[in-house]
PDB file of N, CA and C in Angstrom:
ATOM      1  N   UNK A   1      74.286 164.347  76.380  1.00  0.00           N
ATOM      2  CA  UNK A   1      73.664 165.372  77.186  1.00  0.00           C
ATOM      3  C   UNK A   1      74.745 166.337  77.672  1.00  0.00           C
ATOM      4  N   UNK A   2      74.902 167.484  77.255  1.00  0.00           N
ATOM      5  CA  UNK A   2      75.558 168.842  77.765  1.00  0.00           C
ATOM      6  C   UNK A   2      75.715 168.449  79.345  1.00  0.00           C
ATOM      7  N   UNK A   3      76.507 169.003  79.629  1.00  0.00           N
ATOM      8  CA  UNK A   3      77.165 169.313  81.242  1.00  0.00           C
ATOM      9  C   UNK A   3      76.343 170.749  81.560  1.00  0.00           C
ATOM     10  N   UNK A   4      76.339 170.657  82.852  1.00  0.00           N
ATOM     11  CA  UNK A   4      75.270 171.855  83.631  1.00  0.00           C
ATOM     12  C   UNK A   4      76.673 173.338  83.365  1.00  0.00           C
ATOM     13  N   UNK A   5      76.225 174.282  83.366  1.00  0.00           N
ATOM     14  CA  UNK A   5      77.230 175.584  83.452  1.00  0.00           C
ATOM     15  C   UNK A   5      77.086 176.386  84.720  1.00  0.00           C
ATOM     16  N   UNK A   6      77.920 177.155  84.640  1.00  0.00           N
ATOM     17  CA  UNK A   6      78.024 178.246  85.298  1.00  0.00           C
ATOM     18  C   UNK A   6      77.612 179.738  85.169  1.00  0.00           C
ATOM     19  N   UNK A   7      77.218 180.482  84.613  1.00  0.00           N
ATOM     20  CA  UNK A   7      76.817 181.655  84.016  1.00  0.00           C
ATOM     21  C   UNK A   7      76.350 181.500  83.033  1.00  0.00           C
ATOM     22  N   UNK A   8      76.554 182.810  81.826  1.00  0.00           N
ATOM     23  CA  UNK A   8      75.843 182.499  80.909  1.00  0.00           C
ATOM     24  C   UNK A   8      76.243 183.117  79.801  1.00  0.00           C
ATOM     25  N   UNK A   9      75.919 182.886  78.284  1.00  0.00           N
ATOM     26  CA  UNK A   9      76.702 183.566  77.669  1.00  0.00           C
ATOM     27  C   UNK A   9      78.333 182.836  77.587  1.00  0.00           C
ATOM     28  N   UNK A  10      78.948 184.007  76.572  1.00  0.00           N
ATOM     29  CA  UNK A  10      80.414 183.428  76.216  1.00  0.00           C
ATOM     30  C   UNK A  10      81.075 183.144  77.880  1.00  0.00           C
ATOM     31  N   UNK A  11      80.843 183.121  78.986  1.00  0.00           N
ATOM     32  CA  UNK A  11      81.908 182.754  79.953  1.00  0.00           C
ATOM     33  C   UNK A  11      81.183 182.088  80.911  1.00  0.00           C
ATOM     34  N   UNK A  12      80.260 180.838  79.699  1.00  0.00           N
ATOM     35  CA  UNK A  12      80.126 179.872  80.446  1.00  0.00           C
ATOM     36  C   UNK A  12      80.904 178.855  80.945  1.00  0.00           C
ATOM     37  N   UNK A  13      81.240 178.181  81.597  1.00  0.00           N
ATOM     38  CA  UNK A  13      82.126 177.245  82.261  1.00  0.00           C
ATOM     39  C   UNK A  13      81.509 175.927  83.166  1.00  0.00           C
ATOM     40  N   UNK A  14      81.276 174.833  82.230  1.00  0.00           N
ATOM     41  CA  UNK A  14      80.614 173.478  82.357  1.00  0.00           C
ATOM     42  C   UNK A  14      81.623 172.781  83.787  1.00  0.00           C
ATOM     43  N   UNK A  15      80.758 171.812  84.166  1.00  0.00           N
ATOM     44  CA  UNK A  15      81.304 171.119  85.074  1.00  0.00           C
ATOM     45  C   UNK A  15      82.705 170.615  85.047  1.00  0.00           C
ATOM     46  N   UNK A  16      82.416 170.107  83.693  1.00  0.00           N
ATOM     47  CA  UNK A  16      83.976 169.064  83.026  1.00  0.00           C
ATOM     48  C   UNK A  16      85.006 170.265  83.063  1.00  0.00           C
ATOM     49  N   UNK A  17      84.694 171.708  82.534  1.00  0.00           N
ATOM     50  CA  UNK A  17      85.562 172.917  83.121  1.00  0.00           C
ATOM     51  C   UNK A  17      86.207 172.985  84.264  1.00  0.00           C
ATOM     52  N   UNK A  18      85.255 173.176  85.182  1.00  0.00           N
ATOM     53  CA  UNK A  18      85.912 173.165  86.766  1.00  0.00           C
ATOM     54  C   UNK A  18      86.422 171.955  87.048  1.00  0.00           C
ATOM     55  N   UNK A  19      85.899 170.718  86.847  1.00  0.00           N
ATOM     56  CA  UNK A  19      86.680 169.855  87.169  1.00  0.00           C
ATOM     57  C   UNK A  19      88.273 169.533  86.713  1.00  0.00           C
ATOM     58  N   UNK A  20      88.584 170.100  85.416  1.00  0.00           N
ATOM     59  CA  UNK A  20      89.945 170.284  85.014  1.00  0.00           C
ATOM     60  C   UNK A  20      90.796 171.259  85.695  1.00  0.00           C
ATOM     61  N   UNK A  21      89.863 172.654  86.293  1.00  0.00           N
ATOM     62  CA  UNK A  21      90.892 173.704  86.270  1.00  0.00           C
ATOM     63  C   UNK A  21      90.938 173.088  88.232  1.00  0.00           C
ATOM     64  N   UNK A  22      90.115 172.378  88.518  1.00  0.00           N
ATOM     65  CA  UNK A  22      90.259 171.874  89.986  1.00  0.00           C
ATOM     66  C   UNK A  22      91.626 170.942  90.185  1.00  0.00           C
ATOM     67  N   UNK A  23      91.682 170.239  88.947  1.00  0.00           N
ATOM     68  CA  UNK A  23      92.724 169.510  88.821  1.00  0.00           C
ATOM     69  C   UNK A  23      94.073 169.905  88.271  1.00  0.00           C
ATOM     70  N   UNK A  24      94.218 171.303  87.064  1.00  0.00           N
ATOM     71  CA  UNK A  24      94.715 171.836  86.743  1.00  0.00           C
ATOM     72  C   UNK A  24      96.028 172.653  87.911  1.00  0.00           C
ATOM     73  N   UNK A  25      94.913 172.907  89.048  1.00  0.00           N
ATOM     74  CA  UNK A  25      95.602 174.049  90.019  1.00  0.00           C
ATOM     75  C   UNK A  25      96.275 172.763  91.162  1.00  0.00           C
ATOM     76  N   UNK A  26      96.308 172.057  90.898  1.00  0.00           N
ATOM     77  CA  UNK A  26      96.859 170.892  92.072  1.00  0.00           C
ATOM     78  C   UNK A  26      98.592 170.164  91.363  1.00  0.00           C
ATOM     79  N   UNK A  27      98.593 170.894  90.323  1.00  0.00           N
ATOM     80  CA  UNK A  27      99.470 170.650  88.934  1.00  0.00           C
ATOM     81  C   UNK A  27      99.527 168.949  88.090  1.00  0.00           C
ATOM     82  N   UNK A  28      98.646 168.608  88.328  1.00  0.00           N
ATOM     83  CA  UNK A  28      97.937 167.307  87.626  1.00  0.00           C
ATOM     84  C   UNK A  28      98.524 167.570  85.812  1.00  0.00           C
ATOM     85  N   UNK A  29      98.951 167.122  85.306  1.00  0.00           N
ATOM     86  CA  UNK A  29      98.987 166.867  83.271  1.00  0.00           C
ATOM     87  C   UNK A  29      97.699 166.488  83.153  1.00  0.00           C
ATOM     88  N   UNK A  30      97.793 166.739  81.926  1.00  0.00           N
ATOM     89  CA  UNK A  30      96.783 166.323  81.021  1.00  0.00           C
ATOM     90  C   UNK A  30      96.081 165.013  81.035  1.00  0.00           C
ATOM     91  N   UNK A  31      97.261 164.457  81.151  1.00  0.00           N
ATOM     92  CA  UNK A  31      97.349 162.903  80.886  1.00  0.00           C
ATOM     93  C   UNK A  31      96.300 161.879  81.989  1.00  0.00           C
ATOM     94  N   UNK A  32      97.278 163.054  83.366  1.00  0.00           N
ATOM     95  CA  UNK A  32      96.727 162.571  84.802  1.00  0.00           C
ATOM     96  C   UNK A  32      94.946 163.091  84.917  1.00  0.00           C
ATOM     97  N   UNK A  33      95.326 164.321  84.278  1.00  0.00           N
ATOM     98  CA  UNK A  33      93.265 164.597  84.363  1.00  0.00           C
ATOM     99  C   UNK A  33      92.385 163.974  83.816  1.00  0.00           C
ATOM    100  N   UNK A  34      93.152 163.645  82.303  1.00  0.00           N
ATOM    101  CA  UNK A  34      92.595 162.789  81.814  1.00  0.00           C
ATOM    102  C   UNK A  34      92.148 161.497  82.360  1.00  0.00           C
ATOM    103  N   UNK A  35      92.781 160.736  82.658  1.00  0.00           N
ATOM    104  CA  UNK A  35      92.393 159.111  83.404  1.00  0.00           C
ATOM    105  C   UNK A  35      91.531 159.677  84.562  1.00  0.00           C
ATOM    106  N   UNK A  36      91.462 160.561  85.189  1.00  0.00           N
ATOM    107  CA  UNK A  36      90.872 160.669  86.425  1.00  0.00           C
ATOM    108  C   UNK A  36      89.121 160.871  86.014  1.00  0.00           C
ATOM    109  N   UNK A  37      89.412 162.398  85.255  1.00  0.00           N
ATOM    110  CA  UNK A  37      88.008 162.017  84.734  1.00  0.00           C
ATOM    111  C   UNK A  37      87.371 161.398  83.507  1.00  0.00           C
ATOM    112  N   UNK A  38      87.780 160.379  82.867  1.00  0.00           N
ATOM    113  CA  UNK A  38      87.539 158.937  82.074  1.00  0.00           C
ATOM    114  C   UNK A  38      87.082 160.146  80.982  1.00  0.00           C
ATOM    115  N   UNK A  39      88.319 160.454  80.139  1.00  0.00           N
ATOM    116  CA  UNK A  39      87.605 161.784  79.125  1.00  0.00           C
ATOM    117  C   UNK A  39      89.198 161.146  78.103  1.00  0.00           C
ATOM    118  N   UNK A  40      89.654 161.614  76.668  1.00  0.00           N
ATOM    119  CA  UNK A  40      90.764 161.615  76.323  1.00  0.00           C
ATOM    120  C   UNK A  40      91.672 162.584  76.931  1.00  0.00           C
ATOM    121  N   UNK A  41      92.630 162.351  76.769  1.00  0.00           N
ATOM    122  CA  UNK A  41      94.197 163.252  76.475  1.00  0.00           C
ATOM    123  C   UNK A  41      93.704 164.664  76.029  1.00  0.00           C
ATOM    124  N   UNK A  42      93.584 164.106  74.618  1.00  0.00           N
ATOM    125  CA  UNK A  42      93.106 165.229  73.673  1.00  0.00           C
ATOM    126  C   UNK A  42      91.954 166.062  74.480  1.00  0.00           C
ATOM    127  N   UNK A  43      90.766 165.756  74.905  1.00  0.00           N
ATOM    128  CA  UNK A  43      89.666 166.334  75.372  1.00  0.00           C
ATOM    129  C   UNK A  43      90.645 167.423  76.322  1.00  0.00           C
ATOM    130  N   UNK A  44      91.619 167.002  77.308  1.00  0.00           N
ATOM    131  CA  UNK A  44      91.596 167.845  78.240  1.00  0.00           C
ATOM    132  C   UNK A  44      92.835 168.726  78.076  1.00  0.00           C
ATOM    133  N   UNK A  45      93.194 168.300  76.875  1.00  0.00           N
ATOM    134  CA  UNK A  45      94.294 169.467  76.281  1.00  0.00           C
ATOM    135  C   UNK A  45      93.613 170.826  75.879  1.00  0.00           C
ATOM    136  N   UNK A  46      92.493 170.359  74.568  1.00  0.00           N
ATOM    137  CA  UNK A  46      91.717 171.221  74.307  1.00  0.00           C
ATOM    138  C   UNK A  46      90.911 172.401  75.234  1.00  0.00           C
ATOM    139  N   UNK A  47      90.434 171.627  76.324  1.00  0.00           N
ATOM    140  CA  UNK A  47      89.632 172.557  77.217  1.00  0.00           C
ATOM    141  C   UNK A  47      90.914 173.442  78.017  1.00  0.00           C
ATOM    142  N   UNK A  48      91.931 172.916  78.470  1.00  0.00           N
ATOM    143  CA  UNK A  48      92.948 173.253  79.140  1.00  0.00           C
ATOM    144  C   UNK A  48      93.023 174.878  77.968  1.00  0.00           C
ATOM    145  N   UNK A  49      93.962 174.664  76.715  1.00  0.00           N
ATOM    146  CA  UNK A  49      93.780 175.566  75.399  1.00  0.00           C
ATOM    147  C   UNK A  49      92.359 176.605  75.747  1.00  0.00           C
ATOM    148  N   UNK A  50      91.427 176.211  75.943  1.00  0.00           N
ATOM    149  CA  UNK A  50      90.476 177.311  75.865  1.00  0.00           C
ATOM    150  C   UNK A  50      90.252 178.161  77.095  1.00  0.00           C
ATOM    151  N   UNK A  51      90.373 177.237  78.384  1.00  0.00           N
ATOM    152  CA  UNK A  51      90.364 177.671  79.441  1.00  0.00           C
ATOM    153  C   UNK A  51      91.424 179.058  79.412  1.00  0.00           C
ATOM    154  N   UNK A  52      92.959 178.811  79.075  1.00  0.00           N
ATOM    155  CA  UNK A  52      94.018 179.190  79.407  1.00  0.00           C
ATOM    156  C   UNK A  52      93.706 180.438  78.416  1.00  0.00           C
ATOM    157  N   UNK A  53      93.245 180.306  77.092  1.00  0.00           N
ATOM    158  CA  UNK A  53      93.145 181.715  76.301  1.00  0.00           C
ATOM    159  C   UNK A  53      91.850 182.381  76.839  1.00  0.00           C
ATOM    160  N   UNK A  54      91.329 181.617  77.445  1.00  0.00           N
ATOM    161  CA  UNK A  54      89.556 182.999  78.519  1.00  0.00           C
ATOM    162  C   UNK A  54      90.757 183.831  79.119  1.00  0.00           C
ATOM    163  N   UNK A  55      91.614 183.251  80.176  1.00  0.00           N
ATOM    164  CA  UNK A  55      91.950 183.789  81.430  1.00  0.00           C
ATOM    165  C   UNK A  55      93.601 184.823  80.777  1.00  0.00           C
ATOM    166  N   UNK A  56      93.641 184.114  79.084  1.00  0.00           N
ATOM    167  CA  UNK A  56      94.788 185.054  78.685  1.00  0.00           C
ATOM    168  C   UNK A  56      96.103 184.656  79.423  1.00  0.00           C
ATOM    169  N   UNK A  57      96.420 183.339  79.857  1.00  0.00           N
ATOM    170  CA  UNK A  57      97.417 183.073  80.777  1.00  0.00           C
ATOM    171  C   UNK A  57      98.700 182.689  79.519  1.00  0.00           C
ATOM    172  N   UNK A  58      99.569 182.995  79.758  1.00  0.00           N
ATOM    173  CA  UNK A  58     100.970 182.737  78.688  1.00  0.00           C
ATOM    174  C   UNK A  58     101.426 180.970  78.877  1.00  0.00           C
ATOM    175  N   UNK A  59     101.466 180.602  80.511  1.00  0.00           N
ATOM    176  CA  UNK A  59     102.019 179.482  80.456  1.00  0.00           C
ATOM    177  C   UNK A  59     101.363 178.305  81.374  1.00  0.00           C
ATOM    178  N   UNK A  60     100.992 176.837  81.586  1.00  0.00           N
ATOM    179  CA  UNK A  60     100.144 176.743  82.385  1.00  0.00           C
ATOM    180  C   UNK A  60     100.585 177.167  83.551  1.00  0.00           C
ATOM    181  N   UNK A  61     102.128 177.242  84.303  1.00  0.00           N
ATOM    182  CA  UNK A  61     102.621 177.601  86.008  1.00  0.00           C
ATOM    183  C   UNK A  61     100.973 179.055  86.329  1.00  0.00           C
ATOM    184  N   UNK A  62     101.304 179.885  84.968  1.00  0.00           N
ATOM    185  CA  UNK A  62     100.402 181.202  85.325  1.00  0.00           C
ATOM    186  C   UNK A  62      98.978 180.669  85.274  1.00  0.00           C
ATOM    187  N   UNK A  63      98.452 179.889  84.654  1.00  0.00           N
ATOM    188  CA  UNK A  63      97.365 179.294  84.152  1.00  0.00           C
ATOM    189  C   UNK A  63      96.908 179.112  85.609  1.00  0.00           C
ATOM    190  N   UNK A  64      97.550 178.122  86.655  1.00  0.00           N
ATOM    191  CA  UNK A  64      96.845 177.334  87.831  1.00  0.00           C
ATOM    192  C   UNK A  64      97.179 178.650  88.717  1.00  0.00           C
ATOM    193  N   UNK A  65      97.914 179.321  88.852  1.00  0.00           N
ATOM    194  CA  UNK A  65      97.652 180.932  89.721  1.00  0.00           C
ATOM    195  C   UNK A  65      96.912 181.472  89.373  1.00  0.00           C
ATOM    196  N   UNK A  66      96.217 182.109  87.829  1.00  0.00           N
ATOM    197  CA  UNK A  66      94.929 182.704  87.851  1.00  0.00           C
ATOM    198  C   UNK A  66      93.431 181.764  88.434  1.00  0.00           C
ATOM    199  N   UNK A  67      93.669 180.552  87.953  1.00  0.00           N
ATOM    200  CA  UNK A  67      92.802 179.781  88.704  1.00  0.00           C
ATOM    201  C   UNK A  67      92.313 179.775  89.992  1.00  0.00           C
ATOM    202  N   UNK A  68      93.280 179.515  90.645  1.00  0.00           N
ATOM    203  CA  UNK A  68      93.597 179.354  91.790  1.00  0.00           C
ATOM    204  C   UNK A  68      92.853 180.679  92.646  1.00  0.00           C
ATOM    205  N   UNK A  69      93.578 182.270  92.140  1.00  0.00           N
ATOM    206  CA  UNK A  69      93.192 183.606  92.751  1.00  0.00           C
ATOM    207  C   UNK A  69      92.260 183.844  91.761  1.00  0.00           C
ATOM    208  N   UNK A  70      91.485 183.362  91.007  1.00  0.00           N
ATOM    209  CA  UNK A  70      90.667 184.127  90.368  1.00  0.00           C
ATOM    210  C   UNK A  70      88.745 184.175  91.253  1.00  0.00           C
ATOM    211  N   UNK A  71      88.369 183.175  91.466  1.00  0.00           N
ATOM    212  CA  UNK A  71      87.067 183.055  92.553  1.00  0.00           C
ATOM    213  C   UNK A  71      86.827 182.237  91.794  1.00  0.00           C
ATOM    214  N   UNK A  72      87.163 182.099  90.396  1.00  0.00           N
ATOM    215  CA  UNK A  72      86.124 180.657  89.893  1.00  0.00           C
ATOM    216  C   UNK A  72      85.779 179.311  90.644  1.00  0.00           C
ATOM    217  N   UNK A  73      87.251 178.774  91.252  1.00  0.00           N
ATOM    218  CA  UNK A  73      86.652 177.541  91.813  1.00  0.00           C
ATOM    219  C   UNK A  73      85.794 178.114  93.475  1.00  0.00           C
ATOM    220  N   UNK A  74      84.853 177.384  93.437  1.00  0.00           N
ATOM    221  CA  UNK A  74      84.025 177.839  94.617  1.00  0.00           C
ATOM    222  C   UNK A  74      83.885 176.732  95.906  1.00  0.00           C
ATOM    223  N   UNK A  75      85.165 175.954  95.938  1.00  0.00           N
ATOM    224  CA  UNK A  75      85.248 175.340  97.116  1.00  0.00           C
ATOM    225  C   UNK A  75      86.271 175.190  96.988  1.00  0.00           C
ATOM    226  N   UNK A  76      87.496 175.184  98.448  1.00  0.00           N
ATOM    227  CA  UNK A  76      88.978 174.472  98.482  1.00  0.00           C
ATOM    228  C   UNK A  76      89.335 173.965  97.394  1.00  0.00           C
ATOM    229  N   UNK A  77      90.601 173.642  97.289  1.00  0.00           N
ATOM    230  CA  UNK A  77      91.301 172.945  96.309  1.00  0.00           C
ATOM    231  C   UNK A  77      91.981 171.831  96.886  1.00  0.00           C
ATOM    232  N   UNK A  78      92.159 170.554  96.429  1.00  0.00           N
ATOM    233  CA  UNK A  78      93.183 169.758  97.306  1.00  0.00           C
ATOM    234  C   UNK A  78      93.159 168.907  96.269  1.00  0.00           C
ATOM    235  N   UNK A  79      94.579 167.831  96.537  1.00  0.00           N
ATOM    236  CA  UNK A  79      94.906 166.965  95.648  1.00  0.00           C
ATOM    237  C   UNK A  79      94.427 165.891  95.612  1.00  0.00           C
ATOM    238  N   UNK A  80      93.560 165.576  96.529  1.00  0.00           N
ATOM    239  CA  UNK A  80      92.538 164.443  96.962  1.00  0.00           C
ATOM    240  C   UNK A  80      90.912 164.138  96.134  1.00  0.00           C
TER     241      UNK A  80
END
């Protein structure tokens, strides 16, 4: 069963989305997002890869600052 989105069209952005770039902007790896949300390595490399070419970011440091200032996430951020 698909994950719920956010908009619509090409810049949709599924739960398992925000939940990476939530974890992404706290500077969490792959590795660490991975185990957290019970997904592979691979899974959250990939989305990380797609996320990072939407937002056009060069490196992830820039990746979790567009995140971060962009409005996508729609509640606080914390490492908790």
């Amino acid at each position: 069963m698909p994950a719920t989105a956010r908009a619509s069209g090409p810049d949709v952005v599924s739960d398992l989305q925000l939940s990476i770039m939530r974890l992404l902007v706290t500077g969490s790896t792959d590795s660490a997002i991975a185990h957290r949300l019970g997904v592979s390595t691979r899974t959250i490399t990939e989305h990380v890869r797609r996320i990072s070419g939407r937002l056009d970011s060069g490196s992830r440091a820039r990746l979790g600052c567009l995140i971060a200032t962009s409005g996508l996430l729609d509640e606080p951020v914390s490492e908790n």
